[in-house]
C-alpha atoms as a PDB file:
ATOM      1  CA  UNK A   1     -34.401  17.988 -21.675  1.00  0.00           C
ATOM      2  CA  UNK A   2     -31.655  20.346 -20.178  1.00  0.00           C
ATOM      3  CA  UNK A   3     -28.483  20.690 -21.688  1.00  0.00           C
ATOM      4  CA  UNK A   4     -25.625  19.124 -20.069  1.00  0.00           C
ATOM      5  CA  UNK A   5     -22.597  21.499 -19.559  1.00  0.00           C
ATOM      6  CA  UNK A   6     -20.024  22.117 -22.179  1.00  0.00           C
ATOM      7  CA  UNK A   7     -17.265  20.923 -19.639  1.00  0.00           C
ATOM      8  CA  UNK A   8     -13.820  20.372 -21.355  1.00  0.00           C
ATOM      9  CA  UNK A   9     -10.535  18.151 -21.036  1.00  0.00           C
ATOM     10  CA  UNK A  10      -9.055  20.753 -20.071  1.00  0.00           C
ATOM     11  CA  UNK A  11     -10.705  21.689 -17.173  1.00  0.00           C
ATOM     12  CA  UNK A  12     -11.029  18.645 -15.987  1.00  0.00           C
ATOM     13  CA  UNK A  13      -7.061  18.331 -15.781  1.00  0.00           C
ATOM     14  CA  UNK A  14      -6.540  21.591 -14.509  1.00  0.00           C
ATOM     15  CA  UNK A  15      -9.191  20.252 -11.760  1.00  0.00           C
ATOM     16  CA  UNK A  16      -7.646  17.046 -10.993  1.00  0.00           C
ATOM     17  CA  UNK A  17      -4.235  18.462 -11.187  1.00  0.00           C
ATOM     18  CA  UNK A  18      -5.025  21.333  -8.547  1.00  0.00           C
ATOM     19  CA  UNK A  19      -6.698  18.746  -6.079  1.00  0.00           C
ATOM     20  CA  UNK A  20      -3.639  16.911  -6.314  1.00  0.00           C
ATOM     21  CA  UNK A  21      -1.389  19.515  -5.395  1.00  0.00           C
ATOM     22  CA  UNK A  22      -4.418  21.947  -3.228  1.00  0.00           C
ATOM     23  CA  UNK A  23      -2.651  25.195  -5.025  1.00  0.00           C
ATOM     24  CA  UNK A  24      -3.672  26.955  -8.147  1.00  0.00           C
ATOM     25  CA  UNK A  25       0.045  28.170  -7.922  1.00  0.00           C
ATOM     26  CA  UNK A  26       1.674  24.621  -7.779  1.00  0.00           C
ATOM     27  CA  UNK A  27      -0.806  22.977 -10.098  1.00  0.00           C
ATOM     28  CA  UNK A  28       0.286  25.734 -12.755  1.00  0.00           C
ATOM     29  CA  UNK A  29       3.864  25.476 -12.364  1.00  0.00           C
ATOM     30  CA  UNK A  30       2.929  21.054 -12.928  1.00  0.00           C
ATOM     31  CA  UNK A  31       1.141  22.427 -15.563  1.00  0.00           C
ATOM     32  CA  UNK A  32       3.367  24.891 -17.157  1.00  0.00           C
ATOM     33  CA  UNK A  33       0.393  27.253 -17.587  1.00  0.00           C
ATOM     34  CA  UNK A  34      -0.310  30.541 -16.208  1.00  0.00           C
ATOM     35  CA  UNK A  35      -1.704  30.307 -12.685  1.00  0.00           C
ATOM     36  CA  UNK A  36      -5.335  32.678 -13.786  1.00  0.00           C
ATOM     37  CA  UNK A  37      -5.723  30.287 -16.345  1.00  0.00           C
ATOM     38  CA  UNK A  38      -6.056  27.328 -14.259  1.00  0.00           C
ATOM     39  CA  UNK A  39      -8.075  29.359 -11.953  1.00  0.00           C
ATOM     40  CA  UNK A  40     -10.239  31.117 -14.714  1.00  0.00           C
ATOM     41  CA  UNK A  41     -10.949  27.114 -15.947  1.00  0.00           C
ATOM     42  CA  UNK A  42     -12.278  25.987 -12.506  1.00  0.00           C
ATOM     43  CA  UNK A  43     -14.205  28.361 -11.712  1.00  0.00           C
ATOM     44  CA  UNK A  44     -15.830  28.007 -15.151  1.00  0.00           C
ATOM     45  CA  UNK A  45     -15.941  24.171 -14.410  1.00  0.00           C
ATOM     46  CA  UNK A  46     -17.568  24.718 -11.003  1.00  0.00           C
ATOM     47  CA  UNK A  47     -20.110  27.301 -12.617  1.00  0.00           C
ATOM     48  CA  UNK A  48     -21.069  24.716 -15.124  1.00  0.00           C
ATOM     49  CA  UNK A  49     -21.422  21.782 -13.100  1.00  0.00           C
ATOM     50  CA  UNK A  50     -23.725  23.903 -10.437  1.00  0.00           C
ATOM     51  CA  UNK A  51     -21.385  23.512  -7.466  1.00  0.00           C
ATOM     52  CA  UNK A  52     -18.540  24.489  -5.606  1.00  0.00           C
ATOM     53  CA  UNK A  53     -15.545  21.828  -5.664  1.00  0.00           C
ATOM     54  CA  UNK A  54     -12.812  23.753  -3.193  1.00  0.00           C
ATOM     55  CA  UNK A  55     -12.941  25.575  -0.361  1.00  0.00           C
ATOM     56  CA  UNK A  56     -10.391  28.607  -0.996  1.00  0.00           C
ATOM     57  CA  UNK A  57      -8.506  30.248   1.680  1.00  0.00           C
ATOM     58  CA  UNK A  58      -6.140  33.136   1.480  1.00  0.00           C
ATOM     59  CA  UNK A  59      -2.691  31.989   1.952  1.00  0.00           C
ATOM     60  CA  UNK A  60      -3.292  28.366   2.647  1.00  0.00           C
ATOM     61  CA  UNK A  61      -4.407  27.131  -0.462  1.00  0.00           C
ATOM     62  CA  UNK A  62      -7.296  25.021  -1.485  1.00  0.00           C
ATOM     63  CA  UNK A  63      -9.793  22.058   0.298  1.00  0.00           C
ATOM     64  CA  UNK A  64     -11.612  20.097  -1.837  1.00  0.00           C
ATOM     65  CA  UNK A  65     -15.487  20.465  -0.525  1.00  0.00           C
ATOM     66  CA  UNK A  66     -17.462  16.957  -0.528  1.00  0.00           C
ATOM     67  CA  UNK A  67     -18.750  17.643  -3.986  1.00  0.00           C
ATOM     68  CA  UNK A  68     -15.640  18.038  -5.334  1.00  0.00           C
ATOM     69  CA  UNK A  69     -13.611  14.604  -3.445  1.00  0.00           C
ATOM     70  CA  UNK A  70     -16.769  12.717  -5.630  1.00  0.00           C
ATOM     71  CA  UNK A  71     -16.211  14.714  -8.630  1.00  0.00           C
ATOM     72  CA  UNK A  72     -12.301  13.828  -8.310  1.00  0.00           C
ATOM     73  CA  UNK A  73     -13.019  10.444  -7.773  1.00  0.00           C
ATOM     74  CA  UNK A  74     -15.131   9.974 -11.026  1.00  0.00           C
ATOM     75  CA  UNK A  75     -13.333  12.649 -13.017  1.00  0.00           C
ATOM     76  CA  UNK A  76     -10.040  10.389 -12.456  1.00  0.00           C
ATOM     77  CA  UNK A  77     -11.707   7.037 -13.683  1.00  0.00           C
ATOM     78  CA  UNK A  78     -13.418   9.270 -16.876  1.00  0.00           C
ATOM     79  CA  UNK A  79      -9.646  10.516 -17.491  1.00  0.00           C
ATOM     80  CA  UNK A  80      -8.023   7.002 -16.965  1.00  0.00           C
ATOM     81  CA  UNK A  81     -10.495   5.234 -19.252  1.00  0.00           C
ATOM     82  CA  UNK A  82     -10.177   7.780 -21.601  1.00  0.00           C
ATOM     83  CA  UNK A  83      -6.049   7.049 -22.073  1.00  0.00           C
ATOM     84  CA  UNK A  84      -6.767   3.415 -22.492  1.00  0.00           C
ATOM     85  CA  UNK A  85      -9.415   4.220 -25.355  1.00  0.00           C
ATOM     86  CA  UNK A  86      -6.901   6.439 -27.480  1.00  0.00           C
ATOM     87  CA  UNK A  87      -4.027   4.201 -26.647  1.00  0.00           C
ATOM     88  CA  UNK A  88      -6.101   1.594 -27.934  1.00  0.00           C
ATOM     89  CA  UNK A  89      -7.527   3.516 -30.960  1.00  0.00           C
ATOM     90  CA  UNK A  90      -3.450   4.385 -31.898  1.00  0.00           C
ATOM     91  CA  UNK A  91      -2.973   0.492 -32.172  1.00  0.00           C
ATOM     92  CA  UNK A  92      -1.340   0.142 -28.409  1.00  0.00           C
ATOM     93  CA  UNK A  93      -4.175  -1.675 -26.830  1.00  0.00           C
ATOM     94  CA  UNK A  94      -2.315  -4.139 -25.498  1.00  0.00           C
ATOM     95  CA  UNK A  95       0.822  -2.151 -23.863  1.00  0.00           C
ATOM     96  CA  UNK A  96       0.315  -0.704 -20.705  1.00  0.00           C
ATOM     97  CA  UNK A  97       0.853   3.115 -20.530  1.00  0.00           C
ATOM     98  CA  UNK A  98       0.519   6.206 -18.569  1.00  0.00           C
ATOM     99  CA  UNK A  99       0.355   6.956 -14.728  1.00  0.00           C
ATOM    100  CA  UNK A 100      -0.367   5.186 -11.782  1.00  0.00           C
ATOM    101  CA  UNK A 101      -0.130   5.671  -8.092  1.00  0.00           C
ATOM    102  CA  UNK A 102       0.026   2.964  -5.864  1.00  0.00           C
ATOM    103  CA  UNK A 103       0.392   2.972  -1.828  1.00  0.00           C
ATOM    104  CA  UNK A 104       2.187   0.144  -0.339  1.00  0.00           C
ATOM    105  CA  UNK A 105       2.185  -0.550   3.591  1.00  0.00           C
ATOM    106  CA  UNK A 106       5.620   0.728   5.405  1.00  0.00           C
ATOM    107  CA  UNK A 107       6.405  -3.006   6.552  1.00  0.00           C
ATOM    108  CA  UNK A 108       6.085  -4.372   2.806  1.00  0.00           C
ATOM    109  CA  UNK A 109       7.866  -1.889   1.101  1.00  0.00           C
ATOM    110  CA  UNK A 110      11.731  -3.310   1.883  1.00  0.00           C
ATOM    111  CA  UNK A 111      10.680  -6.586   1.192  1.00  0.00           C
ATOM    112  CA  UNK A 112       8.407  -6.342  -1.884  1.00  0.00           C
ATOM    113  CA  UNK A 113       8.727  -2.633  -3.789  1.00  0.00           C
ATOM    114  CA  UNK A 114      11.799  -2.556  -5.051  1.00  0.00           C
ATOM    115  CA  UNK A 115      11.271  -5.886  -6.990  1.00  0.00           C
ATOM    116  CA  UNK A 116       7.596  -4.833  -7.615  1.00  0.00           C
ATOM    117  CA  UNK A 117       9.390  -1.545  -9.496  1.00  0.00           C
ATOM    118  CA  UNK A 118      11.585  -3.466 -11.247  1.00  0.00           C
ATOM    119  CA  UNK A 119       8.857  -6.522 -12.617  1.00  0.00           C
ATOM    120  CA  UNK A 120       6.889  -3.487 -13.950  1.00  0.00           C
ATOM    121  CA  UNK A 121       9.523  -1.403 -15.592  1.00  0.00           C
ATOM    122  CA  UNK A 122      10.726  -4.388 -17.218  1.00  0.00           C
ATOM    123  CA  UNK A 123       6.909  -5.894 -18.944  1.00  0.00           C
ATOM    124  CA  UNK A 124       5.715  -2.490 -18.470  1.00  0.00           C
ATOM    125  CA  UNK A 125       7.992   0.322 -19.725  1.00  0.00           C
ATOM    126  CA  UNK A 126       5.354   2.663 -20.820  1.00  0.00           C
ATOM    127  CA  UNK A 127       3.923   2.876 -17.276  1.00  0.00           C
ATOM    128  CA  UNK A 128       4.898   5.616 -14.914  1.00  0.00           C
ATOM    129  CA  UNK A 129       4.451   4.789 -11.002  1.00  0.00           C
ATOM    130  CA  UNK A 130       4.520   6.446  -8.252  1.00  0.00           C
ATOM    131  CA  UNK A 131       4.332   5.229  -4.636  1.00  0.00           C
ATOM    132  CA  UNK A 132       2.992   6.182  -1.080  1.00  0.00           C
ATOM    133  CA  UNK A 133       4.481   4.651   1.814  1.00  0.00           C
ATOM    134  CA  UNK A 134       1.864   4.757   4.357  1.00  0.00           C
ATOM    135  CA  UNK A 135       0.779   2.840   7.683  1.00  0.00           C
ATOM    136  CA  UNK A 136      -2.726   1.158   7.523  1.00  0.00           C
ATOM    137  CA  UNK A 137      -4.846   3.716   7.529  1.00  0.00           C
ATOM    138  CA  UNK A 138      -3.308   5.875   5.513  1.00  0.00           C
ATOM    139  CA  UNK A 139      -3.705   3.332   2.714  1.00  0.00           C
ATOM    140  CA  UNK A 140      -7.533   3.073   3.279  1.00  0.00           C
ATOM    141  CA  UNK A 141      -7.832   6.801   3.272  1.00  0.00           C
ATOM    142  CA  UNK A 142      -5.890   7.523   0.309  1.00  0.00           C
ATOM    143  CA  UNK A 143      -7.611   4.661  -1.626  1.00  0.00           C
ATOM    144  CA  UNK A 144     -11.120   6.881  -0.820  1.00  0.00           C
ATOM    145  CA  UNK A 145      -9.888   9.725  -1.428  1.00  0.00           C
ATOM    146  CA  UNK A 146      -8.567   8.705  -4.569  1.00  0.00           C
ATOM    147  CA  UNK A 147      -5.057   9.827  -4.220  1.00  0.00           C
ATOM    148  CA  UNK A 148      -4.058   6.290  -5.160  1.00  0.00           C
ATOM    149  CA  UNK A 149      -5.712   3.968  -7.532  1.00  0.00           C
ATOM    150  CA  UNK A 150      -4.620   0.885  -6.128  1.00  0.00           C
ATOM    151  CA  UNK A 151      -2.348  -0.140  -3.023  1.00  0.00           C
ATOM    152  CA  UNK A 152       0.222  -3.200  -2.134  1.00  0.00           C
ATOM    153  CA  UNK A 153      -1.140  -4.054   1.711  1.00  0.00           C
ATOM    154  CA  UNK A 154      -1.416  -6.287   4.317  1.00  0.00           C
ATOM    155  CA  UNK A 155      -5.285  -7.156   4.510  1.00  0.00           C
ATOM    156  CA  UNK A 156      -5.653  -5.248   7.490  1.00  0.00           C
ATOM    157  CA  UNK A 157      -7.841  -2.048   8.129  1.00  0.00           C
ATOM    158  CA  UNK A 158      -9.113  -1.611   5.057  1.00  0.00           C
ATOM    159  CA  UNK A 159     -13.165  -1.396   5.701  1.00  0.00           C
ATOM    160  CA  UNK A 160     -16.090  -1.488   3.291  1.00  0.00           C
ATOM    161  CA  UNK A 161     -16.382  -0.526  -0.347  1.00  0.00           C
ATOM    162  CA  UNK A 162     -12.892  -1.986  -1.389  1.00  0.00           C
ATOM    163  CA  UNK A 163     -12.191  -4.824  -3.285  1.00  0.00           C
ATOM    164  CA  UNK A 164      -9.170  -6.971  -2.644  1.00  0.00           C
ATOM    165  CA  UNK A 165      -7.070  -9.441  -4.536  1.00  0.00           C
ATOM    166  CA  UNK A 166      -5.228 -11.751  -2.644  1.00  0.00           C
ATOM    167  CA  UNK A 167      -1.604 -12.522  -3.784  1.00  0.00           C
ATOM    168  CA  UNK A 168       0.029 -14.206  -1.066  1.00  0.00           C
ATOM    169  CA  UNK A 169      -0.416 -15.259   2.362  1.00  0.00           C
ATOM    170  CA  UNK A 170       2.262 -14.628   4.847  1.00  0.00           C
ATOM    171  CA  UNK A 171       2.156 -16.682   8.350  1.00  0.00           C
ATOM    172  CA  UNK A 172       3.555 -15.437  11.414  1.00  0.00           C
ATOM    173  CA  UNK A 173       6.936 -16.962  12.355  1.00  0.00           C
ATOM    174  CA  UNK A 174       8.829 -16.279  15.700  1.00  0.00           C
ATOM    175  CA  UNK A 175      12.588 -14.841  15.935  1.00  0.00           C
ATOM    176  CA  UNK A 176      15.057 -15.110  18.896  1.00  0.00           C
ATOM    177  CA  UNK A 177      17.912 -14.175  19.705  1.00  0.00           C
ATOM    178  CA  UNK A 178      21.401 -16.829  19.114  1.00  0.00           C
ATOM    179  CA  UNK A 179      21.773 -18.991  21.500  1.00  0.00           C
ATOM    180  CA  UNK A 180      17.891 -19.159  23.076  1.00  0.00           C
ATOM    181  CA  UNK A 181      17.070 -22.491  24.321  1.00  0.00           C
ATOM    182  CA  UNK A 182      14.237 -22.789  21.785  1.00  0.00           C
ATOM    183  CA  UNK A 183      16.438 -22.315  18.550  1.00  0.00           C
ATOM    184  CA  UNK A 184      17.044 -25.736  18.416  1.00  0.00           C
ATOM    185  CA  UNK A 185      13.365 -26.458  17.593  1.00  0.00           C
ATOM    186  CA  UNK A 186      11.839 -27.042  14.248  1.00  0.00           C
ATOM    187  CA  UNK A 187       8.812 -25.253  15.204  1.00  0.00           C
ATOM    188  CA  UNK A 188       8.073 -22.827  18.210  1.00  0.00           C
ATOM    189  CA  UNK A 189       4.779 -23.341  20.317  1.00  0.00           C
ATOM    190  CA  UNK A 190       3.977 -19.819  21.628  1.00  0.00           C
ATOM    191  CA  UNK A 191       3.172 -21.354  25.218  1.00  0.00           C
ATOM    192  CA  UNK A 192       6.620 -21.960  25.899  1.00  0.00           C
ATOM    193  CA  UNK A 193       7.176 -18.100  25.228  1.00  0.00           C
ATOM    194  CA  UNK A 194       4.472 -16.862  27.311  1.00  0.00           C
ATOM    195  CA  UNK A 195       6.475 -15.332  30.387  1.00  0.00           C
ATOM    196  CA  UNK A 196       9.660 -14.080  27.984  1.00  0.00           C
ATOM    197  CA  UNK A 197       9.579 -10.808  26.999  1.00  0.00           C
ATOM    198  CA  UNK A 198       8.487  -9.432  23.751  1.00  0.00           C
ATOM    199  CA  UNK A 199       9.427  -6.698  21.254  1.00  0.00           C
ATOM    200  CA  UNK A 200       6.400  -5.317  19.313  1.00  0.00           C
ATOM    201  CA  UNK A 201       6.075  -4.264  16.411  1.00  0.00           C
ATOM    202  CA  UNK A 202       3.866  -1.538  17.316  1.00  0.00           C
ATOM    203  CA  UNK A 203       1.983   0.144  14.340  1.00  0.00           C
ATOM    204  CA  UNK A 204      -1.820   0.770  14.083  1.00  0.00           C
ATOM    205  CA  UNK A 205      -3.944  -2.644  12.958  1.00  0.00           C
ATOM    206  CA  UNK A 206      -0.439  -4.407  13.640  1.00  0.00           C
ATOM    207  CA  UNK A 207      -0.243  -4.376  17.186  1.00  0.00           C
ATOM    208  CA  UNK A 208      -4.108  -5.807  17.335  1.00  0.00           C
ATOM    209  CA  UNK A 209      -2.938  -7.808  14.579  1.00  0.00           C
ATOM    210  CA  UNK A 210      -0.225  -9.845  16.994  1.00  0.00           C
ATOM    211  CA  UNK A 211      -2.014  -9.508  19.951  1.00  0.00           C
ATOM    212  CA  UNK A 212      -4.438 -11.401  18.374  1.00  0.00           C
ATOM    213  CA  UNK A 213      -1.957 -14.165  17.525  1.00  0.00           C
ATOM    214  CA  UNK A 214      -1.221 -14.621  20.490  1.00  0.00           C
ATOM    215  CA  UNK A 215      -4.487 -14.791  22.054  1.00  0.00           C
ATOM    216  CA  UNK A 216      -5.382 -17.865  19.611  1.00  0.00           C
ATOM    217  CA  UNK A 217      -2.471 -19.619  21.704  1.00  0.00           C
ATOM    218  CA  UNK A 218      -3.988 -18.169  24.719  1.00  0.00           C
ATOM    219  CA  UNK A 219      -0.599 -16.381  25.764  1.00  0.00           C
ATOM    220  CA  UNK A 220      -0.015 -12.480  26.559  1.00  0.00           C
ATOM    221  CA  UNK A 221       3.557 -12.131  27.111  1.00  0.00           C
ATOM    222  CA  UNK A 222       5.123  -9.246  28.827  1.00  0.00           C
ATOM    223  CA  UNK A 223       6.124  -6.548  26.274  1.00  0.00           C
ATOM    224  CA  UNK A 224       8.931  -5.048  27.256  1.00  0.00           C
ATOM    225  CA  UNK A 225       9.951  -3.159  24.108  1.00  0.00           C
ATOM    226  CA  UNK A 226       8.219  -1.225  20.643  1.00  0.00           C
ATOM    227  CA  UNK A 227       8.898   0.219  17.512  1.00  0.00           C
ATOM    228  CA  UNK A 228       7.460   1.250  14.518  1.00  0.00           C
ATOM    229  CA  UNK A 229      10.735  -0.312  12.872  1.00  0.00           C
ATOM    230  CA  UNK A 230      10.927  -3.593  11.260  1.00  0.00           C
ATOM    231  CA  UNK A 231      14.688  -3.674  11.631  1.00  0.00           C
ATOM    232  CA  UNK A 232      14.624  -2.458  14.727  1.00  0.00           C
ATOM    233  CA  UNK A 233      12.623  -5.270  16.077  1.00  0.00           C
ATOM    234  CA  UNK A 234      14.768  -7.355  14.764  1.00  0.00           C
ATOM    235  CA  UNK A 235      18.064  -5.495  16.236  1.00  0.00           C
ATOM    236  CA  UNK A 236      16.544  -5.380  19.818  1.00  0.00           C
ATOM    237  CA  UNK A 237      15.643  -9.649  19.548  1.00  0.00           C
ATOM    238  CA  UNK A 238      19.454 -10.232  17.916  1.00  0.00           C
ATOM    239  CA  UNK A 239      20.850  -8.005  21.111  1.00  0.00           C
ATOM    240  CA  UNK A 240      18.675 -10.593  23.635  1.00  0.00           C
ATOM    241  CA  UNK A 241      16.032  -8.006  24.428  1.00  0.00           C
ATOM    242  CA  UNK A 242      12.999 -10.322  23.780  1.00  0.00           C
ATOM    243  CA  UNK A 243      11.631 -12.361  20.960  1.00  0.00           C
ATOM    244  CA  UNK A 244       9.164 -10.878  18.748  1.00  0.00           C
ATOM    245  CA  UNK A 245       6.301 -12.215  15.786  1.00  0.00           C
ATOM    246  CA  UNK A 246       6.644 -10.783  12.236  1.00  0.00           C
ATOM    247  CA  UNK A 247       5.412 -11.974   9.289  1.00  0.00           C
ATOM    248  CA  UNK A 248       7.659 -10.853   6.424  1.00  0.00           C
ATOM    249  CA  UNK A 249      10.794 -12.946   6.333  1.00  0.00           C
ATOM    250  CA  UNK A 250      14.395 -11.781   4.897  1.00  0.00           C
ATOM    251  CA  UNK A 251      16.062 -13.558   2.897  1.00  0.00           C
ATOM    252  CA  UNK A 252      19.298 -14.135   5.950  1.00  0.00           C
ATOM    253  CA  UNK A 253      18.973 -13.828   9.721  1.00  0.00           C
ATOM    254  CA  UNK A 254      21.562 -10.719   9.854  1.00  0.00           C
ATOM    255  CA  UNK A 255      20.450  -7.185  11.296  1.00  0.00           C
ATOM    256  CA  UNK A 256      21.808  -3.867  10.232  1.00  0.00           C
ATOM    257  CA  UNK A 257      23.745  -3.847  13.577  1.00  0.00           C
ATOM    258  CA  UNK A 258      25.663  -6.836  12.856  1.00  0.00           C
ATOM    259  CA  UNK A 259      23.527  -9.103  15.161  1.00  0.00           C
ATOM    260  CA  UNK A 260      21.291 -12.087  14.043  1.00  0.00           C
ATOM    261  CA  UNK A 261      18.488 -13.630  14.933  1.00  0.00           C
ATOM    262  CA  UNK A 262      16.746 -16.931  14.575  1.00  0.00           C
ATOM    263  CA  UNK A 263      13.200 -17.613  12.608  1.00  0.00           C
ATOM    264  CA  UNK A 264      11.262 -20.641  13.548  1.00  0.00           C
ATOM    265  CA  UNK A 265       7.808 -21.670  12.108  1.00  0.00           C
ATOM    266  CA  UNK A 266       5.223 -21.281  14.673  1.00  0.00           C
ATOM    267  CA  UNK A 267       3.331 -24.615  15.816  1.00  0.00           C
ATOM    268  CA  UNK A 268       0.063 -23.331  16.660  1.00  0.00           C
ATOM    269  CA  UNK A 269      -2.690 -22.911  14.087  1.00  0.00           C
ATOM    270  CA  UNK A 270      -2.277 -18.855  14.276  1.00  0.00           C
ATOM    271  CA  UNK A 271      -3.885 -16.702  11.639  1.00  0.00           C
ATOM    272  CA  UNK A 272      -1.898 -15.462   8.672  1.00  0.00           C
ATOM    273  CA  UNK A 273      -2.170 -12.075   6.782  1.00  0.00           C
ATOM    274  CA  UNK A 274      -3.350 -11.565   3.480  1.00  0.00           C
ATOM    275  CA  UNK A 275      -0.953  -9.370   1.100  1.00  0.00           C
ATOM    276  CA  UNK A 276      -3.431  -7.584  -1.212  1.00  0.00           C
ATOM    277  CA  UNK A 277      -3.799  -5.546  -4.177  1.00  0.00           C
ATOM    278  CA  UNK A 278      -7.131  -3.300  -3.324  1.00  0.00           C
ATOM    279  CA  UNK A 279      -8.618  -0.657  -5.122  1.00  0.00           C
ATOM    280  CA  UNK A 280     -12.591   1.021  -4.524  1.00  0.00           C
ATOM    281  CA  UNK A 281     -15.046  -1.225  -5.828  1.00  0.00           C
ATOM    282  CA  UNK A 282     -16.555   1.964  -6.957  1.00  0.00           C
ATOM    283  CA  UNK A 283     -13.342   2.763  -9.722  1.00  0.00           C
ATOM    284  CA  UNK A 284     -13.327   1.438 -12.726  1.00  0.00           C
ATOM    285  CA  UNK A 285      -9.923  -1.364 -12.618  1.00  0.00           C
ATOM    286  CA  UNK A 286      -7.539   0.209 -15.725  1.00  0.00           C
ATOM    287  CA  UNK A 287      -5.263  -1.824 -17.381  1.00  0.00           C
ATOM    288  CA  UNK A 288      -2.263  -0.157 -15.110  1.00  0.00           C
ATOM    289  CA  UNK A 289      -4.217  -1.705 -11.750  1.00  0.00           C
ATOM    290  CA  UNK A 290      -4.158  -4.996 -13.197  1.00  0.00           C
ATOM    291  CA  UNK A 291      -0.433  -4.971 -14.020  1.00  0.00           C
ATOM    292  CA  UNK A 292       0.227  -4.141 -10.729  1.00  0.00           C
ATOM    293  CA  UNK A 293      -1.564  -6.827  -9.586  1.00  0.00           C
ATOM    294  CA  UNK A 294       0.116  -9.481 -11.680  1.00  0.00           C
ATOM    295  CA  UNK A 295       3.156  -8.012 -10.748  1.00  0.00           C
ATOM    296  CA  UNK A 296       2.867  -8.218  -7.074  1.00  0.00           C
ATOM    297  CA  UNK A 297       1.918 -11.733  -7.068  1.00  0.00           C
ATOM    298  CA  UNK A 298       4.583 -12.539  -8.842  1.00  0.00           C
ATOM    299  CA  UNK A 299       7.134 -10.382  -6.795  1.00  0.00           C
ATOM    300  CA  UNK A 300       5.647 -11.948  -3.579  1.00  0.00           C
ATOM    301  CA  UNK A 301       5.835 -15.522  -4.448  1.00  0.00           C
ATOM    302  CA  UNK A 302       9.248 -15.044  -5.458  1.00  0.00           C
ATOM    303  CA  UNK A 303       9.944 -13.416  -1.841  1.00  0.00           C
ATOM    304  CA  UNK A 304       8.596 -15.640   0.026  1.00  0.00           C
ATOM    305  CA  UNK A 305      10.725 -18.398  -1.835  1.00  0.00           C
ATOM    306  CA  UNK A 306      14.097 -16.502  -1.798  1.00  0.00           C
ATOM    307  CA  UNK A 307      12.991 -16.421   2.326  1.00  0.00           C
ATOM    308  CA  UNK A 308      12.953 -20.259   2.430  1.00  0.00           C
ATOM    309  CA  UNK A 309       9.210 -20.030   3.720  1.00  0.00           C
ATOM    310  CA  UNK A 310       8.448 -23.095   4.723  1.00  0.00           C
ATOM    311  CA  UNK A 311       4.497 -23.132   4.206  1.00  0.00           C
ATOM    312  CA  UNK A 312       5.738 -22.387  -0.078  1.00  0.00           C
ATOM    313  CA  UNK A 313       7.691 -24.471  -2.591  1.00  0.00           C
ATOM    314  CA  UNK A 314       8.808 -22.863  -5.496  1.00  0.00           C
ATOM    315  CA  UNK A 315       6.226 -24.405  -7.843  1.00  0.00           C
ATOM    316  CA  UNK A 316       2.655 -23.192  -6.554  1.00  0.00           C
ATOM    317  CA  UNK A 317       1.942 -20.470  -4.288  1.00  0.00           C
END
């Protein structure tokens, strides 16, 4: 039988720590260690495990080969597991410590992260987070990559190999501007918008996303604006531009430009989006990943009431 290397802790933080960063210099200074030390200790690593894990070129740091995005992968689950064992062999089993990194979609995070933060720094004050705001497929990538170990995100874009827990629904709704002749109505059938102009949210999986909404109603209305901008939307519908289909509801119809605007219920039978927690079905799910997840289905029921959401009462989800 051959031996298996005599890899350390160690260098397995100095590893993970300088494919975070992709600089022996800036992984030192995180690691308050002399730079040749952490570079001494992965090239040690990489000699004992057989392979190269970076790429390194002069003056613009480091790549991680393909080798080494599997190695950080595993070596990041091994390390996480690895908290949760001594925390549990110092008696702490059940309190929820250490680091996590979470991405969150750029249209969730005014309407769900800052209570999200707050839930877990209040039943979890041992647990450091820190957040990505990223479009669609940003969060996919960085969930493969491993940059993050879990992410808050519309079901949308997200491909194979990732699990997702669902922990809320959110139905499209329609806003107008004050005044429009449909405002009146309890519930908007898209057919009577289907020659008014539109303002799009226009972000990648989004814009397919509403499109697609539409379509079920058999309507394509003229767009006549974009944006990559929640608000914004909502300023150009509350200054008459158009009406527009979001799914995320504030809690009061006022815009940042002192306009307002008008949310009805849709009355078709148009698909809703799934708000997920989703991590690789490949990691290993740590204690942190599932307090996230409790936390965010919490956070988003509680949303979704504040918003007077129809389709929810404030006693099931």
């Amino acid at each position: 039988m051959s031996r298996r290397p005599d890899v350390t802790l160690t260098q397995l933080r100095y590893f993970v720590e300088a494919a975070s960063t992709l600089s022996m210099t800036r992984a030192a200074e995180e690691l308050r260690v002399a730079q040749s030390a952490v570079s001494a200790s992965i090239a040690q690593l990489e000699k004992q495990v057989g392979t190269p894990l970076f790429l390194r070129r002069h003056a613009r740091g480091l790549v991680l080969t393909a080798a080494g995005e599997a190695f950080l992968r595993d070596v990041r689950g091994l390390l996480d597991h690895l908290g949760e064992v001594l925390d549990a062999a110092r008696g702490r089993g059940d309190e929820v410590r250490g680091r996590i990194t979470l991405a969150c979609m750029v249209t969730l995070v005014p309407f769900l992260l800052p209570s999200l933060l707050a839930e877990l720094s209040e039943h979890c004050p041992g647990l450091a987070v820190e957040v990505l705001e990223l479009e669609a497929a940003a969060v996919s990538a960085a969930l493969r990559s491993g940059t993050v170990e879990v992410a808050v995100t519309y079901d949308l874009g997200l491909g194979p190999g990732v699990t997702r827990e669902v922990v809320a629904h959110a139905p499209p709704y329609v806003i107008l501007p004050p005044g429009h002749r449909l405002a009146g109505t309890a519930q908007v059938r898209l057919i009577d918008l289907a020659d008014e102009p539109m303002v799009l949210l226009d972000l990648p999986h989004s814009r397919e996303y509403f499109r697609d909404v539409l379509a079920t109603a058999g309507v394509s209305p003229p767009v006549a604006y974009r944006s990559h901008s929640v608000e914004a939307v909502r300023g150009m519908v509350a200054r008459g531009l158009g009406f527009s289909v979001l799914n995320q509801r504030p809690t009061h119809g006022d815009t940042y430009t002192g306009g307002t605007v008008e949310s009805r219920p849709i009355a078709d039978d148009v698909p809703a989006l799934s708000v997920v927690v989703a991590w690789m079905e490949s990691a290993r799910r740590t204690a942190r990943a599932r307090a996230v997840t409790d936390a965010a289905r919490e956070v988003a029921h509680r949303h979704r009431v504040a918003a007077g959401d129809p389709s929810v009462d404030d006693g099931d989800d």
